[in-house]
PDB file of N, CA and C in Angstrom:
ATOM      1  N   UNK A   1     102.041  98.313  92.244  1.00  0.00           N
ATOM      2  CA  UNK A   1     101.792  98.655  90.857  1.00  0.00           C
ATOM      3  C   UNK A   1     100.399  98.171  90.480  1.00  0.00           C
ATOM      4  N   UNK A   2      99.720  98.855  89.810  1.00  0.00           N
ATOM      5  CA  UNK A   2      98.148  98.485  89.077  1.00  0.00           C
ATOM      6  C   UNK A   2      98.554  97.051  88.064  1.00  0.00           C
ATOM      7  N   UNK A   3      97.680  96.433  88.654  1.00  0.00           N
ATOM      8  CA  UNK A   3      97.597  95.179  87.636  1.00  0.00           C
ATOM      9  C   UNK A   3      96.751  95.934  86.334  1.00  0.00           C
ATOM     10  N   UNK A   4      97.643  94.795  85.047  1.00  0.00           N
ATOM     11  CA  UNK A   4      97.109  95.527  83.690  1.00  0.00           C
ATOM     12  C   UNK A   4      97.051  94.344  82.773  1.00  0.00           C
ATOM     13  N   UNK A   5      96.189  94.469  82.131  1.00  0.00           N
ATOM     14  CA  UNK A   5      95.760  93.234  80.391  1.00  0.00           C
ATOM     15  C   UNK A   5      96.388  93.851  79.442  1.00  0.00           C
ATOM     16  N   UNK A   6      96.640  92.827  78.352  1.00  0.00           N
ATOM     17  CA  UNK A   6      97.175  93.222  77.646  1.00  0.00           C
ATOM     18  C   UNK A   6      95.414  93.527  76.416  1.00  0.00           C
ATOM     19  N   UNK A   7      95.743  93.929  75.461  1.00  0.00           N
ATOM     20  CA  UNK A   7      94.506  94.340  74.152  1.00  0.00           C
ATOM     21  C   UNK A   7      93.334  93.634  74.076  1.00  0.00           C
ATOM     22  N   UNK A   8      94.200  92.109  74.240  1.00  0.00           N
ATOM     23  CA  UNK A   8      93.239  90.889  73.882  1.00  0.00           C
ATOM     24  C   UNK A   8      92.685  90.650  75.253  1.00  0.00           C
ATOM     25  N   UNK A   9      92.851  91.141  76.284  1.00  0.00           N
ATOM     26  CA  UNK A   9      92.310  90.566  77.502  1.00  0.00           C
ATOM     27  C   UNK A   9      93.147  89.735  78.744  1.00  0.00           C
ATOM     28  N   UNK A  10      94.404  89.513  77.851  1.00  0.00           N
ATOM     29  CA  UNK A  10      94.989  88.502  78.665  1.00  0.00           C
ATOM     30  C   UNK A  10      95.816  89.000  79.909  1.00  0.00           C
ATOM     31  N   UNK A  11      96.272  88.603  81.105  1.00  0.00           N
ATOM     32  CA  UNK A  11      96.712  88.925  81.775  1.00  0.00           C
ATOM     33  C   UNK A  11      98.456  89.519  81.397  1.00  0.00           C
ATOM     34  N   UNK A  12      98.522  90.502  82.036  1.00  0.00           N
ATOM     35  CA  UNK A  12     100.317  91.195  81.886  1.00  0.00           C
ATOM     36  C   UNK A  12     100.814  91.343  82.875  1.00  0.00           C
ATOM     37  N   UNK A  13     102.132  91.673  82.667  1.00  0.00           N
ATOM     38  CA  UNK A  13     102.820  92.229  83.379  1.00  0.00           C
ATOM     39  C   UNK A  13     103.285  94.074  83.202  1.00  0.00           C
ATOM     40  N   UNK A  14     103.106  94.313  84.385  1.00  0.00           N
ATOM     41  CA  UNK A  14     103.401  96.283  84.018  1.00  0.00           C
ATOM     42  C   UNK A  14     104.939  96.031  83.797  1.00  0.00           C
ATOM     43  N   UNK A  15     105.728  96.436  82.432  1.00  0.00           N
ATOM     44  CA  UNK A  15     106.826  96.614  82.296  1.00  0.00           C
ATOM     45  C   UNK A  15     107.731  97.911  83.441  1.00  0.00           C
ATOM     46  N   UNK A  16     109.036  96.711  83.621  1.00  0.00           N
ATOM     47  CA  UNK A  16     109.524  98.030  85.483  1.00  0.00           C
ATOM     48  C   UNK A  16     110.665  97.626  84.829  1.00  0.00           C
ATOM     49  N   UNK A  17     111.828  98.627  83.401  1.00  0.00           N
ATOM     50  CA  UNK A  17     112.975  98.173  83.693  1.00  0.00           C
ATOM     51  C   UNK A  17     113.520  99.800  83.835  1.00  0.00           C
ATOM     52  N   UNK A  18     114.544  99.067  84.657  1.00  0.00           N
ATOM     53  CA  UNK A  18     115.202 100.878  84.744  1.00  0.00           C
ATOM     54  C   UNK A  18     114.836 101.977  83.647  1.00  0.00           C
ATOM     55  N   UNK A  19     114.695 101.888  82.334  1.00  0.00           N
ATOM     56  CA  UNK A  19     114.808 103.223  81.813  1.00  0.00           C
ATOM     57  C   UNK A  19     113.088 103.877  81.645  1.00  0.00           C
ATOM     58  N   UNK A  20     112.324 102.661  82.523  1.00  0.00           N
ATOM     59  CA  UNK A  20     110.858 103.090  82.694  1.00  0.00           C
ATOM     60  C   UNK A  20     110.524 103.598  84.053  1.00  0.00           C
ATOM     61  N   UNK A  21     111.744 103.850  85.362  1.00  0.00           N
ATOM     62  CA  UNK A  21     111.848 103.992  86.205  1.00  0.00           C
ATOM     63  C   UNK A  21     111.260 103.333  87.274  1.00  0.00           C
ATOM     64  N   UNK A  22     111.258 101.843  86.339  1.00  0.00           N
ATOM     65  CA  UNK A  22     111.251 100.918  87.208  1.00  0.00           C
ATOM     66  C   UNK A  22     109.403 100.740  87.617  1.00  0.00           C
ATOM     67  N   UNK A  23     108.468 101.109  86.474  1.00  0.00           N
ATOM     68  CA  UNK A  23     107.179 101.250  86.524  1.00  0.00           C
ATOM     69  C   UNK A  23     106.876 102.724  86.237  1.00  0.00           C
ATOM     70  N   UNK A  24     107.310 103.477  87.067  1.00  0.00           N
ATOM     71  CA  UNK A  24     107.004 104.231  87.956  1.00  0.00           C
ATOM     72  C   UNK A  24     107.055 105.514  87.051  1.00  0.00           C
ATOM     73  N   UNK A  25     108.249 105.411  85.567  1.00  0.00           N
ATOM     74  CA  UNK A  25     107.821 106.266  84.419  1.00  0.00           C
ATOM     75  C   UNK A  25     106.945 106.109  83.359  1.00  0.00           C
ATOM     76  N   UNK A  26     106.017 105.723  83.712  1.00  0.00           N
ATOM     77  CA  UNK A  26     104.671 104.783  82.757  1.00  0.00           C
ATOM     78  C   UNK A  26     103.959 105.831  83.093  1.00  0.00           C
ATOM     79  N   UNK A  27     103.478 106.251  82.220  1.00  0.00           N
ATOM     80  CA  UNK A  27     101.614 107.366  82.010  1.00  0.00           C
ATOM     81  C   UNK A  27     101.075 106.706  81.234  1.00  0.00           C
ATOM     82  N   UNK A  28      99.996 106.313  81.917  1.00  0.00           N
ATOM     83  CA  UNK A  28      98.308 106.211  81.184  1.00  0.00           C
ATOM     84  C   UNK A  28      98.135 107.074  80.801  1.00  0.00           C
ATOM     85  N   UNK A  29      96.942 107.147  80.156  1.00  0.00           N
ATOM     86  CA  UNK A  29      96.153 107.870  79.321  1.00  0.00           C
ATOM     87  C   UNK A  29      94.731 108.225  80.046  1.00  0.00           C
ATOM     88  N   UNK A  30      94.070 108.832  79.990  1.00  0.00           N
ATOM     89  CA  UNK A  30      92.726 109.352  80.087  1.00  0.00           C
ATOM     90  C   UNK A  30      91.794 108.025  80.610  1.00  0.00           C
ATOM     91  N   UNK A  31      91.958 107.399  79.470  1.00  0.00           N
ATOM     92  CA  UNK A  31      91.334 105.863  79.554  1.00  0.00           C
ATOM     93  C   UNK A  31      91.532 104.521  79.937  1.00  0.00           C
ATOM     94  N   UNK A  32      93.366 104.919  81.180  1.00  0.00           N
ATOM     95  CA  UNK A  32      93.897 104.093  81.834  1.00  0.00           C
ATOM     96  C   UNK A  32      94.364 102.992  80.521  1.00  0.00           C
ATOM     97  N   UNK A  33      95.030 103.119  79.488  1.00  0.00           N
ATOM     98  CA  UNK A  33      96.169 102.689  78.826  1.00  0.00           C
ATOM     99  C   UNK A  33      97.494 103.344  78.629  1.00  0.00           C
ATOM    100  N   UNK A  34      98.460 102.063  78.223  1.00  0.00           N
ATOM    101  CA  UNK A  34      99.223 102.711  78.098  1.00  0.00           C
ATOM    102  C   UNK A  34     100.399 101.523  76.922  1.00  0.00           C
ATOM    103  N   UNK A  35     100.608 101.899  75.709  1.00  0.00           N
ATOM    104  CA  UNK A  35     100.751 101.362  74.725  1.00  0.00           C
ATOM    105  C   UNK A  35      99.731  99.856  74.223  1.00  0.00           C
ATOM    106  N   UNK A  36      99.900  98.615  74.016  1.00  0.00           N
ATOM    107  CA  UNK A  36      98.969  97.566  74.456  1.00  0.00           C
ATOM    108  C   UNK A  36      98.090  97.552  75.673  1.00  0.00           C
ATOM    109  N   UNK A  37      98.592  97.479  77.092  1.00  0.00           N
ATOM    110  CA  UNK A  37      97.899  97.606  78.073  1.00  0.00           C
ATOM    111  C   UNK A  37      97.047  97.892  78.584  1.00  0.00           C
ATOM    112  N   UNK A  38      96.127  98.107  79.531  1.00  0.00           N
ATOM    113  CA  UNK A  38      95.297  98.519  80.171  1.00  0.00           C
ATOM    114  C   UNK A  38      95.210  98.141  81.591  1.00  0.00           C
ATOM    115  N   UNK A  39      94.678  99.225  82.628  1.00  0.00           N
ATOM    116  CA  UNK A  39      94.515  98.832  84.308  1.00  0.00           C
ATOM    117  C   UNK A  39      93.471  97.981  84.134  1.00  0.00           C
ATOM    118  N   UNK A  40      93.783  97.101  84.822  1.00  0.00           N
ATOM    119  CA  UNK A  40      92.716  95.977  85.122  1.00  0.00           C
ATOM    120  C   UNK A  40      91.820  96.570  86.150  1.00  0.00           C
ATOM    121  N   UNK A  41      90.729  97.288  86.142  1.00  0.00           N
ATOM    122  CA  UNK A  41      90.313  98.020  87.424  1.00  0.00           C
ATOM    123  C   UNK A  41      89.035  97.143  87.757  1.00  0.00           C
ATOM    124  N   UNK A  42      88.842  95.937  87.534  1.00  0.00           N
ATOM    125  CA  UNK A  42      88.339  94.807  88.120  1.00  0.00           C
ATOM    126  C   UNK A  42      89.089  94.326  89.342  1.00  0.00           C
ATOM    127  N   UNK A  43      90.263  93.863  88.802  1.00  0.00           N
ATOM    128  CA  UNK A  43      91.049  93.216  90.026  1.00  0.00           C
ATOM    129  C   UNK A  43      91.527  94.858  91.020  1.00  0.00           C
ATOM    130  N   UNK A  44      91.676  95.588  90.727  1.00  0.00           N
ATOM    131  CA  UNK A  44      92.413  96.574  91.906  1.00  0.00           C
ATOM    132  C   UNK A  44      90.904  96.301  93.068  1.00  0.00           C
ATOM    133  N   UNK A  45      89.467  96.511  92.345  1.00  0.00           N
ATOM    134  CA  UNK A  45      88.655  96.444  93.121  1.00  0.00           C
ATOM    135  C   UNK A  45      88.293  95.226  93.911  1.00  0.00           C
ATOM    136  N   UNK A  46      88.432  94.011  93.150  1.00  0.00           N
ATOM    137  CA  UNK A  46      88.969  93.020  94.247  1.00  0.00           C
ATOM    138  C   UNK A  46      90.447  92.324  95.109  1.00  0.00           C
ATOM    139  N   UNK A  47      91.658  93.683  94.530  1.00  0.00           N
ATOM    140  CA  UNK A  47      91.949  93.386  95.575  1.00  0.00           C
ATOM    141  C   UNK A  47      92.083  94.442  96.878  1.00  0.00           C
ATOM    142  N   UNK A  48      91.697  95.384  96.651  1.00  0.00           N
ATOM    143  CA  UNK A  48      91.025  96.256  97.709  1.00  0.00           C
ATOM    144  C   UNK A  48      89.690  95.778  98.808  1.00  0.00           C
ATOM    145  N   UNK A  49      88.926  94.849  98.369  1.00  0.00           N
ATOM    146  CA  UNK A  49      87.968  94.135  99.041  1.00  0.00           C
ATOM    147  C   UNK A  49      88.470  93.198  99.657  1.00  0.00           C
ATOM    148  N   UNK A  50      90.055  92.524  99.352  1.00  0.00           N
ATOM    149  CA  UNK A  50      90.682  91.690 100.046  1.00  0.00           C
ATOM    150  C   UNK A  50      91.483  92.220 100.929  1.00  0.00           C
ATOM    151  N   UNK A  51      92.282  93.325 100.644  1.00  0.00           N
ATOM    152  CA  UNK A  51      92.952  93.911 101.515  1.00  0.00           C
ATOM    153  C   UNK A  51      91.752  94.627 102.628  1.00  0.00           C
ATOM    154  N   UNK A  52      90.931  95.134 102.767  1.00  0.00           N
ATOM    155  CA  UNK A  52      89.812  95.652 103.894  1.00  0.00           C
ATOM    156  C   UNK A  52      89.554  94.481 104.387  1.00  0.00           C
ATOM    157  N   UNK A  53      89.005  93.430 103.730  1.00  0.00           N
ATOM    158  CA  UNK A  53      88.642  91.733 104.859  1.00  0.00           C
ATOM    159  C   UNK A  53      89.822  91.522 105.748  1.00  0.00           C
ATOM    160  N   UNK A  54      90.763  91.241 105.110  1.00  0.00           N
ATOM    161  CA  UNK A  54      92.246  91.166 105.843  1.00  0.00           C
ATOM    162  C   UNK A  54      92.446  91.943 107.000  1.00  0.00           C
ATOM    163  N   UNK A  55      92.306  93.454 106.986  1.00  0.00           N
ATOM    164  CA  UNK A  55      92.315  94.620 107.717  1.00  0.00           C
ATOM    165  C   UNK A  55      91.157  94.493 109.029  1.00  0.00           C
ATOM    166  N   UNK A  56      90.429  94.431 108.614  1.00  0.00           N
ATOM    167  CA  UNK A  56      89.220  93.982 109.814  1.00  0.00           C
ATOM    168  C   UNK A  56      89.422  92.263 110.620  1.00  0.00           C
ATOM    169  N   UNK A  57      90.313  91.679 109.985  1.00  0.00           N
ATOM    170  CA  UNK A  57      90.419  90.466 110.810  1.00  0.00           C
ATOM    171  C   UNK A  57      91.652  90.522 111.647  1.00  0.00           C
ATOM    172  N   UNK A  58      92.262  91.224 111.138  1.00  0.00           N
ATOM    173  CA  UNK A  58      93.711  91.952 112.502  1.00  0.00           C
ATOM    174  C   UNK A  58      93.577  93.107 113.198  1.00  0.00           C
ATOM    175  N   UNK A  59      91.931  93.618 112.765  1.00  0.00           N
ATOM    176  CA  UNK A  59      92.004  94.705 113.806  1.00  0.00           C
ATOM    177  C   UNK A  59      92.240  96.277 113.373  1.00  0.00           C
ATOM    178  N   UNK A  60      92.159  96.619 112.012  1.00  0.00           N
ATOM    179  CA  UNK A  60      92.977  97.534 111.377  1.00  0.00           C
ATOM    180  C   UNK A  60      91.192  97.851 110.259  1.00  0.00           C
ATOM    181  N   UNK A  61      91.343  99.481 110.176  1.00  0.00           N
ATOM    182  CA  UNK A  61      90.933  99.695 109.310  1.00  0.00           C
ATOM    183  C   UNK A  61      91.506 100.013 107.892  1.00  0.00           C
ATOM    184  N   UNK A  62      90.828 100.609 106.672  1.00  0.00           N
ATOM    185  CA  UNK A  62      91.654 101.189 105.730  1.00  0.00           C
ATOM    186  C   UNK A  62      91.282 102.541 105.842  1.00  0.00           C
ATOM    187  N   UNK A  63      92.657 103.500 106.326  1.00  0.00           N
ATOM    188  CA  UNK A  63      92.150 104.589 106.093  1.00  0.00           C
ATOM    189  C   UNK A  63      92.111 105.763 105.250  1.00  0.00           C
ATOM    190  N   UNK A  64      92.624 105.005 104.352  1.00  0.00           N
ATOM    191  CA  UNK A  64      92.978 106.086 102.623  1.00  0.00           C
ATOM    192  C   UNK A  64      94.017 105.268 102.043  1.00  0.00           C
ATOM    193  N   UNK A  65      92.865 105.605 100.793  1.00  0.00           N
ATOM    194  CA  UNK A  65      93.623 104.843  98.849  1.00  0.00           C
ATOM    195  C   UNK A  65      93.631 106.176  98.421  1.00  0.00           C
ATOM    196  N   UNK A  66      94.933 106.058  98.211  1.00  0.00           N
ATOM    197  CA  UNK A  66      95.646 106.942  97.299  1.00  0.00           C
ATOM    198  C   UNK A  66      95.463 106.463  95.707  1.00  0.00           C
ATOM    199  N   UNK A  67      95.061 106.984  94.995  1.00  0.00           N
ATOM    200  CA  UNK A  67      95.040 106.269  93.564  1.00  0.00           C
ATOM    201  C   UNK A  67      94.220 107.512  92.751  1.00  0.00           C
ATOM    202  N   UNK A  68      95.053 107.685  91.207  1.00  0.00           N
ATOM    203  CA  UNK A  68      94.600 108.667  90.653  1.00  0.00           C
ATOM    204  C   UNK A  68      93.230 109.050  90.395  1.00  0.00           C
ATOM    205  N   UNK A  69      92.950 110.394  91.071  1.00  0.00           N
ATOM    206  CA  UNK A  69      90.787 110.561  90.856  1.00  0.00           C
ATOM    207  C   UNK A  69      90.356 110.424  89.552  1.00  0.00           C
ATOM    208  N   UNK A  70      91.110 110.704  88.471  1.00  0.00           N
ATOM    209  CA  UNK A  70      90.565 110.371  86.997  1.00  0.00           C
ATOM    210  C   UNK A  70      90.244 109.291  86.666  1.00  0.00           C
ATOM    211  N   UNK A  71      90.904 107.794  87.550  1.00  0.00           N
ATOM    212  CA  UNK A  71      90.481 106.758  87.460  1.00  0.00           C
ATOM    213  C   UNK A  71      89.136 106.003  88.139  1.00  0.00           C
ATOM    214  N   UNK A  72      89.108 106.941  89.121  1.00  0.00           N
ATOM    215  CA  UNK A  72      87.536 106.293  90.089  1.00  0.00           C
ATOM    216  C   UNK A  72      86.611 105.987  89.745  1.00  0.00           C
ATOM    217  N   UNK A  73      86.235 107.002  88.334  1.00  0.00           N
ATOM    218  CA  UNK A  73      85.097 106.372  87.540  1.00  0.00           C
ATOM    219  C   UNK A  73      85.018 104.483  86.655  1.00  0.00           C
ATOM    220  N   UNK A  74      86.511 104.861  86.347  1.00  0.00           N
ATOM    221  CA  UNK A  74      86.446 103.033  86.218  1.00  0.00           C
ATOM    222  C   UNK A  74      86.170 101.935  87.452  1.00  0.00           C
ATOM    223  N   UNK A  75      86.628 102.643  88.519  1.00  0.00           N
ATOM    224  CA  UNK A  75      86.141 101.781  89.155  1.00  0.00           C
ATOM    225  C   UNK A  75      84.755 101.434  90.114  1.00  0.00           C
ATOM    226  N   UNK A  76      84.312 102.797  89.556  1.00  0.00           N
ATOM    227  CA  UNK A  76      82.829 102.695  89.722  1.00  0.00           C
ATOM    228  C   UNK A  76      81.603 102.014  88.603  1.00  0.00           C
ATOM    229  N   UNK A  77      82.461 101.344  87.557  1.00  0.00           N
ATOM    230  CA  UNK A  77      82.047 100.934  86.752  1.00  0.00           C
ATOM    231  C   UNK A  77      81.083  99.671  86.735  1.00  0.00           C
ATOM    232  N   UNK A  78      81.966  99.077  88.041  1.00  0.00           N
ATOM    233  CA  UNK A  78      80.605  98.203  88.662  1.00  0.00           C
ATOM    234  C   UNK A  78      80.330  97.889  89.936  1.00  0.00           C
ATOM    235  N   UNK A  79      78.965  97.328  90.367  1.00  0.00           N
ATOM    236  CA  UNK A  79      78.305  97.661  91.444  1.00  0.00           C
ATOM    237  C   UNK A  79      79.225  97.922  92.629  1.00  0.00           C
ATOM    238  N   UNK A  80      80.353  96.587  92.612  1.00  0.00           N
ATOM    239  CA  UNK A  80      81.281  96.374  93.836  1.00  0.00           C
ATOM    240  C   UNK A  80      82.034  97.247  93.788  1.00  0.00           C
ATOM    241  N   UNK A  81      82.563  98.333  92.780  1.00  0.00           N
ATOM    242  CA  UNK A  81      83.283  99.263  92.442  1.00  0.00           C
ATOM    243  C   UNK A  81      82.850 100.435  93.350  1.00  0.00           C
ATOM    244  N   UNK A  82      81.390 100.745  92.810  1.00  0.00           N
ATOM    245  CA  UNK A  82      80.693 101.576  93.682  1.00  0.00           C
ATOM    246  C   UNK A  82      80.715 101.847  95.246  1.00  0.00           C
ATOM    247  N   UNK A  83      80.679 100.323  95.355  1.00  0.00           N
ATOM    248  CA  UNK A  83      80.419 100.190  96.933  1.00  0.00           C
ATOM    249  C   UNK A  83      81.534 100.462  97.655  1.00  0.00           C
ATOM    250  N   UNK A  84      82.532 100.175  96.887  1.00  0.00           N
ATOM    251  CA  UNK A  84      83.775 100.454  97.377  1.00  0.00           C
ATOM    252  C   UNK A  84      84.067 101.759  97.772  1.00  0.00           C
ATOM    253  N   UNK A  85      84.038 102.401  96.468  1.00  0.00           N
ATOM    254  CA  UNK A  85      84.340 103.830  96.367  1.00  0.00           C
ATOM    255  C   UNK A  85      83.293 104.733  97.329  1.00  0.00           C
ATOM    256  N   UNK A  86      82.061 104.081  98.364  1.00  0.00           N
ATOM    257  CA  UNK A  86      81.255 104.518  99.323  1.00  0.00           C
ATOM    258  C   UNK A  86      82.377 104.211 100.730  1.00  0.00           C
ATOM    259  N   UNK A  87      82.510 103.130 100.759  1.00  0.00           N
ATOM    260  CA  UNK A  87      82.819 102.497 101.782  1.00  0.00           C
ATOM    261  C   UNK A  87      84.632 103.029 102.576  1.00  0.00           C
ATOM    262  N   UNK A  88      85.008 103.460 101.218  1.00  0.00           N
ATOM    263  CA  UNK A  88      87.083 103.586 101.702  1.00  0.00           C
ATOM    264  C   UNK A  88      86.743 105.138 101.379  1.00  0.00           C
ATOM    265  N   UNK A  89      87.434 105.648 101.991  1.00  0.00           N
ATOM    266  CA  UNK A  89      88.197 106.931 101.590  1.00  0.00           C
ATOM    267  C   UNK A  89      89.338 106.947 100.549  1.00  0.00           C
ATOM    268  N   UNK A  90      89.168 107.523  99.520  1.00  0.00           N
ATOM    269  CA  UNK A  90      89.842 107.393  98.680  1.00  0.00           C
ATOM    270  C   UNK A  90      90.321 109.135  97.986  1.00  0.00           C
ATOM    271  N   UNK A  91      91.599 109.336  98.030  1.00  0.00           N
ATOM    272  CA  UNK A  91      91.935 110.422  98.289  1.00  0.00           C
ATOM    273  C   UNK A  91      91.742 110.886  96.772  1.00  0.00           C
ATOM    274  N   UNK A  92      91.144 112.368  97.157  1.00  0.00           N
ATOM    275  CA  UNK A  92      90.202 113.011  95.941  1.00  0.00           C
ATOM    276  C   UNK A  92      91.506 114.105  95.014  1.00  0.00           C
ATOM    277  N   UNK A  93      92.129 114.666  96.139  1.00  0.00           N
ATOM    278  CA  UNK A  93      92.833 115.676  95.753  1.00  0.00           C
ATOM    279  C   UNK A  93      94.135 115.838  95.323  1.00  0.00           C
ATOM    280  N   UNK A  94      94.439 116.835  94.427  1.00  0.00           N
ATOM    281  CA  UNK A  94      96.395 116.658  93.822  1.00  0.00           C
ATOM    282  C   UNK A  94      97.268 115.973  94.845  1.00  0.00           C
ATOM    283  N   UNK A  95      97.820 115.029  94.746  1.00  0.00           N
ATOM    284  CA  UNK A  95      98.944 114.672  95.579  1.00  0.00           C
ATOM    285  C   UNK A  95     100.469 114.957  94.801  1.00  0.00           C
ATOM    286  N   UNK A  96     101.743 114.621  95.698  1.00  0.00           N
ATOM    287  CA  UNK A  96     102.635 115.229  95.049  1.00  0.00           C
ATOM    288  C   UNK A  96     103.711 114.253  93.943  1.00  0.00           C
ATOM    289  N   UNK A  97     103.085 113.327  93.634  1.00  0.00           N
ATOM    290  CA  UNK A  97     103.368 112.420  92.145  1.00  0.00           C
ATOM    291  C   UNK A  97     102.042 112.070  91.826  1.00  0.00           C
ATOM    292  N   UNK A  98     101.329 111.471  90.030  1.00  0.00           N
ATOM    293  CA  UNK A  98     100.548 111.133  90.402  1.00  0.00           C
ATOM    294  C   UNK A  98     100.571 109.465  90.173  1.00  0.00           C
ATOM    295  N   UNK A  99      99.157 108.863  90.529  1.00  0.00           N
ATOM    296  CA  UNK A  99      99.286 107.869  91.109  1.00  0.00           C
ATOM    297  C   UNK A  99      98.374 106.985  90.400  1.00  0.00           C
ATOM    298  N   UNK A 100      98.769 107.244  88.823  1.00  0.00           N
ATOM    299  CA  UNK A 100      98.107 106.043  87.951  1.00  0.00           C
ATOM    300  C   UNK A 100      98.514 104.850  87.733  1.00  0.00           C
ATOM    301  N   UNK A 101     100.153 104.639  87.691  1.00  0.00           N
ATOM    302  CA  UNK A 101     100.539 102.849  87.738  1.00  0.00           C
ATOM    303  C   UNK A 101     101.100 103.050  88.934  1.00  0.00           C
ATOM    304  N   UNK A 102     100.253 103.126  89.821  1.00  0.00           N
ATOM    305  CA  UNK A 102     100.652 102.739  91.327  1.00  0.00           C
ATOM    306  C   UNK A 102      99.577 102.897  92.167  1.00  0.00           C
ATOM    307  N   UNK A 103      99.337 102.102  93.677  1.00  0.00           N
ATOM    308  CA  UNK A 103      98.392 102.762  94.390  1.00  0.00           C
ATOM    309  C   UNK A 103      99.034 102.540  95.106  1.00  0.00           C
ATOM    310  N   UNK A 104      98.241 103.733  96.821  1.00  0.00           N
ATOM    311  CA  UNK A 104      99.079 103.071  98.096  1.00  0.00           C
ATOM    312  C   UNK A 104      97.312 102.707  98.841  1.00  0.00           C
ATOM    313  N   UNK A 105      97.862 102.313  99.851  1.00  0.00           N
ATOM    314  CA  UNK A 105      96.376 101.904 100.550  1.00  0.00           C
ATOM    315  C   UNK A 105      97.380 101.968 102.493  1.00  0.00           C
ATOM    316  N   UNK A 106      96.388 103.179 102.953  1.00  0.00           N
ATOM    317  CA  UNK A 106      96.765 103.321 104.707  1.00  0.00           C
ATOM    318  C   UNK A 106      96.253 102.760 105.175  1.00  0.00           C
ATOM    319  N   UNK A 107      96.548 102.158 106.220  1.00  0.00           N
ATOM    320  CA  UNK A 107      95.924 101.367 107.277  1.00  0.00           C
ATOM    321  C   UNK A 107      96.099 102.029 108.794  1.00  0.00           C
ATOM    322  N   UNK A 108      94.999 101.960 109.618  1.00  0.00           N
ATOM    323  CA  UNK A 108      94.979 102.462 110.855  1.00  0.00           C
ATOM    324  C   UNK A 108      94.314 101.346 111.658  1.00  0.00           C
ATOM    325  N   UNK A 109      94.943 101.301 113.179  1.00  0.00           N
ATOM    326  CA  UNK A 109      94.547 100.455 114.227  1.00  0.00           C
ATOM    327  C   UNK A 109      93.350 100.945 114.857  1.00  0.00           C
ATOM    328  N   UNK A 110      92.374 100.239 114.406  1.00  0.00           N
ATOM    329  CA  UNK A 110      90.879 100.490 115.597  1.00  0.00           C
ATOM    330  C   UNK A 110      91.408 100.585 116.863  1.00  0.00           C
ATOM    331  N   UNK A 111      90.838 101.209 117.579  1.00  0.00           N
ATOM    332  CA  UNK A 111      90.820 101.484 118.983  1.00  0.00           C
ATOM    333  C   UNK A 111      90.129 100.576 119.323  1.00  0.00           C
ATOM    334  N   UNK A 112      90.627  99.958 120.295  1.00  0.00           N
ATOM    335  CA  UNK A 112      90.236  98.525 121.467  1.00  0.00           C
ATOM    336  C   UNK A 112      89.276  99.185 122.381  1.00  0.00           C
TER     337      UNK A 112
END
């Protein structure tokens, strides 16, 4: 699930109770809110820079982030954002849910 702030800045929790399908019936908005909330698209970008360090120290690349394209621009919002969004493949096109309070991230084994 996308980490999210609440108005004031402070850290939240994404509400997951069954009749929200458990996260997973939550829509953002345009501008990645969704009632108080907001995606923290600071932290997704560091923890995507943690998950790739991780990945390269066992041997594994990342080989596609799934995560909604309307959002990429936030996370190109800053430099490390950028670099990111150079560096991963990050899947551009309709997939078949979409994938604003959620991401997935693939991993593939380098060849020895």
């Amino acid at each position: 699930m996308v980490p999210v702030r609440r108005r004031v800045g402070s850290p939240a929790e994404l509400p997951t109770p069954a009749w929200l399908k458990f996260g997973y019936g939550i829509d953002f908005d345009q501008s990645g809110r969704y009632r108080d909330l907001s995606i923290d698209f600071l932290a997704i970008v560091a923890h995507l820079e943690a998950l790739e360090r991780a990945a390269r120290r066992h041997g594994l690349t990342i080989q596609r982030v799934i995560f909604a394209p309307e959002f990429h621009r936030f996370l190109a919002a800053t430099s490390e954002g950028q670099a990111l969004l150079r560096r991963l493949p990050f899947s551009s096109g309709d997939v078949w849910v979409r994938h604003d309070e959620h991401y997935h991230v693939e991993f593939r084994l380098v060849a020895a």
